[in-house]
C-alpha atoms as a PDB file:
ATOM      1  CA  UNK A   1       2.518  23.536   9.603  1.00  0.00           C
ATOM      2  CA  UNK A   2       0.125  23.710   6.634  1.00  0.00           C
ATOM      3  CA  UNK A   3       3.171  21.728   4.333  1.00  0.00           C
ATOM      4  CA  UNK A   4       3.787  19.285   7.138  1.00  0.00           C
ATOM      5  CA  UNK A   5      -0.266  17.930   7.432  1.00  0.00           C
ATOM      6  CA  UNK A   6      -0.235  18.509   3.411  1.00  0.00           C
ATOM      7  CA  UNK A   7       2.785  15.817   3.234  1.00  0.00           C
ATOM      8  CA  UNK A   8       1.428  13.846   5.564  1.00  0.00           C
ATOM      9  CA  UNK A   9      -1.902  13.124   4.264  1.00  0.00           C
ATOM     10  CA  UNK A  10      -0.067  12.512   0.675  1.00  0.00           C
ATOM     11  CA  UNK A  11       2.037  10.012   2.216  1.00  0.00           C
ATOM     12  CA  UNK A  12      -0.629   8.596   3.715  1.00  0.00           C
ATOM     13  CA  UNK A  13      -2.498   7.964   0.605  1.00  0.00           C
ATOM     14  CA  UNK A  14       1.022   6.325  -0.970  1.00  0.00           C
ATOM     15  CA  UNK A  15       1.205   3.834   1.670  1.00  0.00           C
ATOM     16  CA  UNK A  16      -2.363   3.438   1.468  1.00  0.00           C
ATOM     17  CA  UNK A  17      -2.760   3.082  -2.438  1.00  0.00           C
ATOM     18  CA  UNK A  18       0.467   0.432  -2.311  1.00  0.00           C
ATOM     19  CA  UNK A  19      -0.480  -1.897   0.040  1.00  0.00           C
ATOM     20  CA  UNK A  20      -3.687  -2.067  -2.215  1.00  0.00           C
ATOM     21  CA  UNK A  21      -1.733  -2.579  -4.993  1.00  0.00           C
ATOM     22  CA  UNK A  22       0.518  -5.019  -3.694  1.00  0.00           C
ATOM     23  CA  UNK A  23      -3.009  -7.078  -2.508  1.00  0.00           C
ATOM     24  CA  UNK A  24      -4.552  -7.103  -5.931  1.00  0.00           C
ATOM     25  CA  UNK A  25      -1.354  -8.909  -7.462  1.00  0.00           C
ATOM     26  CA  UNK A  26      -2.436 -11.853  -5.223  1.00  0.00           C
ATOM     27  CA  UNK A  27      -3.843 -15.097  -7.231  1.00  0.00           C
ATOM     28  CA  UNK A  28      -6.314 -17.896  -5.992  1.00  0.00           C
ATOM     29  CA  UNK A  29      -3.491 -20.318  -6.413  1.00  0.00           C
ATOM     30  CA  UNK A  30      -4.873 -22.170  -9.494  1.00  0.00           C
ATOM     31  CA  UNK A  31      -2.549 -20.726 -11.990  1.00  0.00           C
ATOM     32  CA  UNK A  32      -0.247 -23.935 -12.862  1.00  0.00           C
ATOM     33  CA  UNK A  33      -2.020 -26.283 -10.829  1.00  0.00           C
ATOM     34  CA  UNK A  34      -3.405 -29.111 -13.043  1.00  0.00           C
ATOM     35  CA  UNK A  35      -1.158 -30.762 -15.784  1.00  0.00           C
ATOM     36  CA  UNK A  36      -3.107 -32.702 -18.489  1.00  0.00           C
ATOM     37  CA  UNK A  37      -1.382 -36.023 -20.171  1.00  0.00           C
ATOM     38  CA  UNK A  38      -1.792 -37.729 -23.797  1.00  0.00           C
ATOM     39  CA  UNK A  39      -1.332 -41.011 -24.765  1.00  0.00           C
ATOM     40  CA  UNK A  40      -1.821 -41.903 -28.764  1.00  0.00           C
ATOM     41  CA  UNK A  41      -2.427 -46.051 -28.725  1.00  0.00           C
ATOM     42  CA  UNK A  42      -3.101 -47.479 -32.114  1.00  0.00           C
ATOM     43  CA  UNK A  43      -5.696 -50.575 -31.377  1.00  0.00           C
ATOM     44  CA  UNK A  44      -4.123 -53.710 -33.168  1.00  0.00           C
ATOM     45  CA  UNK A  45      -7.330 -55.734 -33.397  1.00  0.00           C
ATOM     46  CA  UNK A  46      -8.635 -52.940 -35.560  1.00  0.00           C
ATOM     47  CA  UNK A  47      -7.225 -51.431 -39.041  1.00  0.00           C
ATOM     48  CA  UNK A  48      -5.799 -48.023 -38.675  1.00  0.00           C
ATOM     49  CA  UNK A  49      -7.765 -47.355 -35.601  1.00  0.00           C
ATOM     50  CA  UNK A  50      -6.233 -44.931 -32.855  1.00  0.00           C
ATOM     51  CA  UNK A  51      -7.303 -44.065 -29.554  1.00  0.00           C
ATOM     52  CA  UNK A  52      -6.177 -40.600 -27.548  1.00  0.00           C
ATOM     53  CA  UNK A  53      -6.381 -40.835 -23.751  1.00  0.00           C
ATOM     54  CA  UNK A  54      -6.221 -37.927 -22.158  1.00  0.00           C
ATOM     55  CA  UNK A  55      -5.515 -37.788 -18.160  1.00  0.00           C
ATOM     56  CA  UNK A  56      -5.778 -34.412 -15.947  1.00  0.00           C
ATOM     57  CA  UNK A  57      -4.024 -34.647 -12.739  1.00  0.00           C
ATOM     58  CA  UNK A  58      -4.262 -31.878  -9.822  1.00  0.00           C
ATOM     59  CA  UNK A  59      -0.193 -31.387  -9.185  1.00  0.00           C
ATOM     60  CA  UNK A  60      -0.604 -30.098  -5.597  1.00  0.00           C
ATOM     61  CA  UNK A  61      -2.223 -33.177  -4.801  1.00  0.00           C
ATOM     62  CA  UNK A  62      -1.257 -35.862  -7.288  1.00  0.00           C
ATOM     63  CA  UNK A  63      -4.857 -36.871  -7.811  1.00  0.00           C
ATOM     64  CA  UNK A  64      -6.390 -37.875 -11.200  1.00  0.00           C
ATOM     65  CA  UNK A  65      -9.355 -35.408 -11.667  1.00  0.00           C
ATOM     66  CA  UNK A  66     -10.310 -36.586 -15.226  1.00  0.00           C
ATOM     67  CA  UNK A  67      -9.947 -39.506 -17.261  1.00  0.00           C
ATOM     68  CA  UNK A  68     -10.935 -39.312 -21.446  1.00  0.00           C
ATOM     69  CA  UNK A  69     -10.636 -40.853 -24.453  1.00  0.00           C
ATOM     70  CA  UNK A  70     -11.371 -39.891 -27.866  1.00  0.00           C
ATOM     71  CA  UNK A  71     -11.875 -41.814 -30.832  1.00  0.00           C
ATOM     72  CA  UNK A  72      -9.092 -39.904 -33.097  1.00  0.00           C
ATOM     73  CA  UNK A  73      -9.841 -41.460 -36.476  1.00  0.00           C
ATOM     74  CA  UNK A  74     -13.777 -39.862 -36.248  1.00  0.00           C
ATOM     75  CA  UNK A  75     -13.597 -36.856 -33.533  1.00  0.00           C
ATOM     76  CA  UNK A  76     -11.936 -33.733 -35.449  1.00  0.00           C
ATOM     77  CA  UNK A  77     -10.782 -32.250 -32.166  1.00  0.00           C
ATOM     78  CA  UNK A  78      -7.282 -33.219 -32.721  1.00  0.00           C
ATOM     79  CA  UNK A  79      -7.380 -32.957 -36.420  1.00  0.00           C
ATOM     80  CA  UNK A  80      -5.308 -35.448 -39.131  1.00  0.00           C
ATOM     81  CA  UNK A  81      -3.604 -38.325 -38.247  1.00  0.00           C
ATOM     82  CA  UNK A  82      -0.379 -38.745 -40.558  1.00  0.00           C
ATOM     83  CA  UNK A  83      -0.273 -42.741 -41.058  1.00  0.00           C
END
């Protein structure tokens, strides 16, 4: 009887500790959910001037959460442009 409560409170604690572990894999559902866009456009009215638009866009949705542009002959944060 002693074997059979022993096996039974371990098998309790494997079903237990499992379905904790199979809880924790869970995300929040964010993981993949926005998708970012570039554009290069070189401005014709100005020498060797180019513009980088950047568009984020929530893909569950299909909303446009953020709109940018940078400057990409002075702003470094997309280093050299080869002309």
């Amino acid at each position: 009887m002693k074997s059979y409560v022993q096996g039974l409170i371990t098998g309790g604690v494997f079903v237990f500790a499992f379905m904790v572990l199979i809880g924790a894999s869970s995300n929040d559902g964010e993981v993949g959910r926005y998708q970012i866009s570039t554009q290069l456009q070189h401005q014709h009215n100005y020498l060797a001037r180019f513009r980088m638009y950047e568009t984020t866009i929530d893909t569950k949705t299909g909303e446009i959460t953020k709109r940018n542009w940078v400057d990409a002959e002075t702003d470094n944060k997309y280093g050299a442009i080869n002309k």
